[in-house]
Protein backbone atom coordinates (compact mmCIF):
# COMPACT_ATOMS: atom_id res chain seq x y z
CA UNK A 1 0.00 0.00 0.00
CA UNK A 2 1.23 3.62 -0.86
CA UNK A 3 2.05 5.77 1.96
CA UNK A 4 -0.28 8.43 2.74
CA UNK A 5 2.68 10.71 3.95
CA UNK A 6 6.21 10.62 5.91
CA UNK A 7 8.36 12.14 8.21
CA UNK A 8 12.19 11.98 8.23
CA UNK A 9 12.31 8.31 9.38
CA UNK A 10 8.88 7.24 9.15
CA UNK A 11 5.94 6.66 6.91
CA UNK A 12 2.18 6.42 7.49
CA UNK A 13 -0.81 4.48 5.41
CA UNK A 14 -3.85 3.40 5.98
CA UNK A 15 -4.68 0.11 7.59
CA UNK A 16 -6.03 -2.40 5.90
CA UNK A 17 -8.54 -5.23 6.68
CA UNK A 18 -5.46 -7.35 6.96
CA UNK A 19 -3.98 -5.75 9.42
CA UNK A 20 -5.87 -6.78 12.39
CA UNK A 21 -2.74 -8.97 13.60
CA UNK A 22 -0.62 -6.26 13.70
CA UNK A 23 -3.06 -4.46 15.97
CA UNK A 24 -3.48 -7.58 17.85
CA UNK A 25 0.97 -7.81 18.32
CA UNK A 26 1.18 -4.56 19.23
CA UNK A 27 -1.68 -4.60 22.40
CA UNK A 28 -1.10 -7.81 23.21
CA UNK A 29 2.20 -6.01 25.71
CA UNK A 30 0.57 -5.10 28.64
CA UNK A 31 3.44 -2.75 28.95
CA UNK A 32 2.13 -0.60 25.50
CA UNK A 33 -1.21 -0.80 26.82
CA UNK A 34 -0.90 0.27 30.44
CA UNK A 35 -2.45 3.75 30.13
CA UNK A 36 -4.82 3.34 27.29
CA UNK A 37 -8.92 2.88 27.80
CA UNK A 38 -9.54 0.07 25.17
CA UNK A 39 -6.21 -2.96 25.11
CA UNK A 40 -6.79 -5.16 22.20
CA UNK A 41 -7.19 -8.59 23.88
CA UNK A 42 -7.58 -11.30 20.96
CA UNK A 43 -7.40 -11.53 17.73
CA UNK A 44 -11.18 -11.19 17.21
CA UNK A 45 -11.07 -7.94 19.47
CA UNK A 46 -8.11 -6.55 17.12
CA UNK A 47 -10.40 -7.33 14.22
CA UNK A 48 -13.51 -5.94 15.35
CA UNK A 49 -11.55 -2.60 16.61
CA UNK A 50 -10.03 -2.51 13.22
CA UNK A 51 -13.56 -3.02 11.15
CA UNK A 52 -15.54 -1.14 13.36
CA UNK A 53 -13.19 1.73 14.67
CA UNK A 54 -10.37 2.46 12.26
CA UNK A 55 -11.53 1.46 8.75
CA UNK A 56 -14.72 3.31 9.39
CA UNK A 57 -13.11 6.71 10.29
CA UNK A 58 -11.46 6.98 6.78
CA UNK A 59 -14.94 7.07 5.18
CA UNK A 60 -16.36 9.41 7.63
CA UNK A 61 -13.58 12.01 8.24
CA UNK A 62 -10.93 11.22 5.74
CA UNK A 63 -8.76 10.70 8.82
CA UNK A 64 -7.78 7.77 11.34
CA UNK A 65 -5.31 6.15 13.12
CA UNK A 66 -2.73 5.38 10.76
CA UNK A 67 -0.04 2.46 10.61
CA UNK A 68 3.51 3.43 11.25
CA UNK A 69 6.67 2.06 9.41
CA UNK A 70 10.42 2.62 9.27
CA UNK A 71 11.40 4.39 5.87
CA UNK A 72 14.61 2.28 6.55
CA UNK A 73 13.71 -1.21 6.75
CA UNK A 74 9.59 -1.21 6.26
CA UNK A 75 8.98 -2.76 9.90
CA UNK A 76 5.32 -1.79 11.54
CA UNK A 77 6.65 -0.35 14.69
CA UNK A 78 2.87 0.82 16.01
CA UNK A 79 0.23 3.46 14.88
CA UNK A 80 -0.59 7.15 15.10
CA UNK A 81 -3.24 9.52 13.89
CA UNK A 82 -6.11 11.25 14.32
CA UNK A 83 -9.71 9.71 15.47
CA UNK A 84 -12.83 11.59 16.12
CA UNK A 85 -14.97 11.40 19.08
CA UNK A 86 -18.29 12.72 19.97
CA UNK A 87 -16.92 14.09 23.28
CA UNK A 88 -14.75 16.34 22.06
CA UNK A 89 -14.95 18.85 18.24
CA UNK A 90 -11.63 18.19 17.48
CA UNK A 91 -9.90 14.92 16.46
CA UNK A 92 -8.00 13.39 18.78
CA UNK A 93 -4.27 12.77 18.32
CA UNK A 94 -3.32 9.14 19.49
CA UNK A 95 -0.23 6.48 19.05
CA UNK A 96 1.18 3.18 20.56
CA UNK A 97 4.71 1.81 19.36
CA UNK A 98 5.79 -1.55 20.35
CA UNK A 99 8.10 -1.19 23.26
CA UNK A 100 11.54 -2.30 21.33
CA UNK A 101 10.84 1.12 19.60
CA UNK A 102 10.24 3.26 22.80
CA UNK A 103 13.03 6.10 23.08
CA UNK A 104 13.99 6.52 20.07
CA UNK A 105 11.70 9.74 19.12
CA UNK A 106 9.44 7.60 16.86
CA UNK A 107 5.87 8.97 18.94
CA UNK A 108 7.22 12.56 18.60
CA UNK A 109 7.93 12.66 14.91
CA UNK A 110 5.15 10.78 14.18
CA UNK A 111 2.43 12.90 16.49
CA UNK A 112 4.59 16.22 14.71
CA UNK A 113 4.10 14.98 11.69
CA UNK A 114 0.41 14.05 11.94
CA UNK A 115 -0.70 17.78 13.47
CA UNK A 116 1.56 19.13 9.97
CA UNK A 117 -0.80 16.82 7.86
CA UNK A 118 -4.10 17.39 9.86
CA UNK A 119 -3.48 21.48 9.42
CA UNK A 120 -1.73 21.59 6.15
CA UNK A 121 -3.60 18.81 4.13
CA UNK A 122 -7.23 18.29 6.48
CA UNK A 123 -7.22 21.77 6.75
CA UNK A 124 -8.57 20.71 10.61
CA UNK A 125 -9.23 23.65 12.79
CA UNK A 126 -7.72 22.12 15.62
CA UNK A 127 -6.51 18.69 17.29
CA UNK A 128 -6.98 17.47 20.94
CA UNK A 129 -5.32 15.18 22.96
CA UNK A 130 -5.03 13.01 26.69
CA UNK A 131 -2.82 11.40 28.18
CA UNK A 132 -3.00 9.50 31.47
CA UNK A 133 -1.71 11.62 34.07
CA UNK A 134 0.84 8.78 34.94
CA UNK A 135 2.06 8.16 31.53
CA UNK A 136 5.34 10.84 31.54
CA UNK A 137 6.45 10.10 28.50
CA UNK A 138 3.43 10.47 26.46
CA UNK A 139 2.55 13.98 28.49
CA UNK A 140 6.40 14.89 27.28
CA UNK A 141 5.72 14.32 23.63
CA UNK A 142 2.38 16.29 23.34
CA UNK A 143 4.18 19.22 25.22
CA UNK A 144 7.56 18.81 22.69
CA UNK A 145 4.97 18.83 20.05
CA UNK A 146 3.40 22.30 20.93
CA UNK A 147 0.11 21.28 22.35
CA UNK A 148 -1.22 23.41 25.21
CA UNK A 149 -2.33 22.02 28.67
CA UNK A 150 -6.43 22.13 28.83
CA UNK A 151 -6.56 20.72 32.01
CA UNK A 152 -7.73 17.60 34.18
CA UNK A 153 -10.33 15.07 33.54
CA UNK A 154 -11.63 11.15 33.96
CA UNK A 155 -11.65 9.35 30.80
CA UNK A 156 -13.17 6.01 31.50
CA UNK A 157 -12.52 6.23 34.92
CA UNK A 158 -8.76 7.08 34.62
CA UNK A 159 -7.64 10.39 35.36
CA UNK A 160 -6.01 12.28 32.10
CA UNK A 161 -4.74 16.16 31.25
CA UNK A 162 -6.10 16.99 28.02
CA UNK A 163 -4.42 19.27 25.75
CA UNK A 164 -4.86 21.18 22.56
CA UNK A 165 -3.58 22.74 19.31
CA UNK A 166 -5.03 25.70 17.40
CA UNK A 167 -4.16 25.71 13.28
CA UNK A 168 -2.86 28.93 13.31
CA UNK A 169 -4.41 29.29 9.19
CA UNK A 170 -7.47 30.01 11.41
CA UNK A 171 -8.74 32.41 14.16
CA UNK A 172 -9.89 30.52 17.22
């Protein structure tokens, strides 16, 4: 499959209804999934995530969560991208990297490089974003990325900090 778009190391495309396993690899770490709301369990969890959740936001919004690879060597290393929600008006900016990939600045270029395509090529007004309040590094690369503390909240009964980007094309 073509890539969508790229960053200096990495590139994104769509998934795929054969990508389920990779979904499935990548949540089956309890380690990648310790902050998130929803860990891929199974294999038929991973699928119905990826038919009823991913694939589906491509039609709606002409955005998603979008699978990750090395420029270098073509390895899936995890996803990022945009998803929206009907708690918030913006999309929200998400991404999970298998662990052996953790430290290398993979979730910073790639969340960098997914605001540049949601304001340049989406034209989105703006992009959200949470983050448990536990999980440092992931509050470290929304703030390296430029997004702006909102504040406190529970997310399926986990406490977050939400935060937030403005396109500066338009007023807010």
């Amino acid at each position: 499959m073509e890539p969508l778009f790229q960053s200096l190391r990495l590139y994104f495309r769509a998934f795929t209804p054969a990508d389920s396993d990779l979904i499935y690899q990548l949540n089956k770490d309890p380690e990648v999934t310790k902050y998130v709301h929803e860990p891929v369990t199974t294999p038929e969890l991973a699928i119905e995530v990826l038919n009823h959740i991913i694939l589906p936001q491509y039609k709606s919004y002409n955005h998603g969560r979008w699978a990750v690879h090395l420029k270098s060597t073509n390895e899936f290393i995890g996803w990022c991208g945009l998803k929206q929600t009907a708690e918030h008006i913006f999309p929200d900016l998400g991404y999970r990297f298998f662990k052996q990939h953790w430290g290398n600045g993979y979730a910073t270029e790639a969340a960098r490089q997914t605001i540049i395509y949601g304001f340049d090529i989406l034209h989105l007004k703006g992009i959200y974003a949470a983050a448990h309040i536990q999980n440092k590094a992931s509050l470290h690369v929304l703030e390296k990325c430029g997004m702006t503390l909102e504040g406190e909240k529970m997310i399926d009964e986990s406490p977050v900090k939400t935060f937030i980007i403005f396109n500066p094309e338009f007023p807010k």
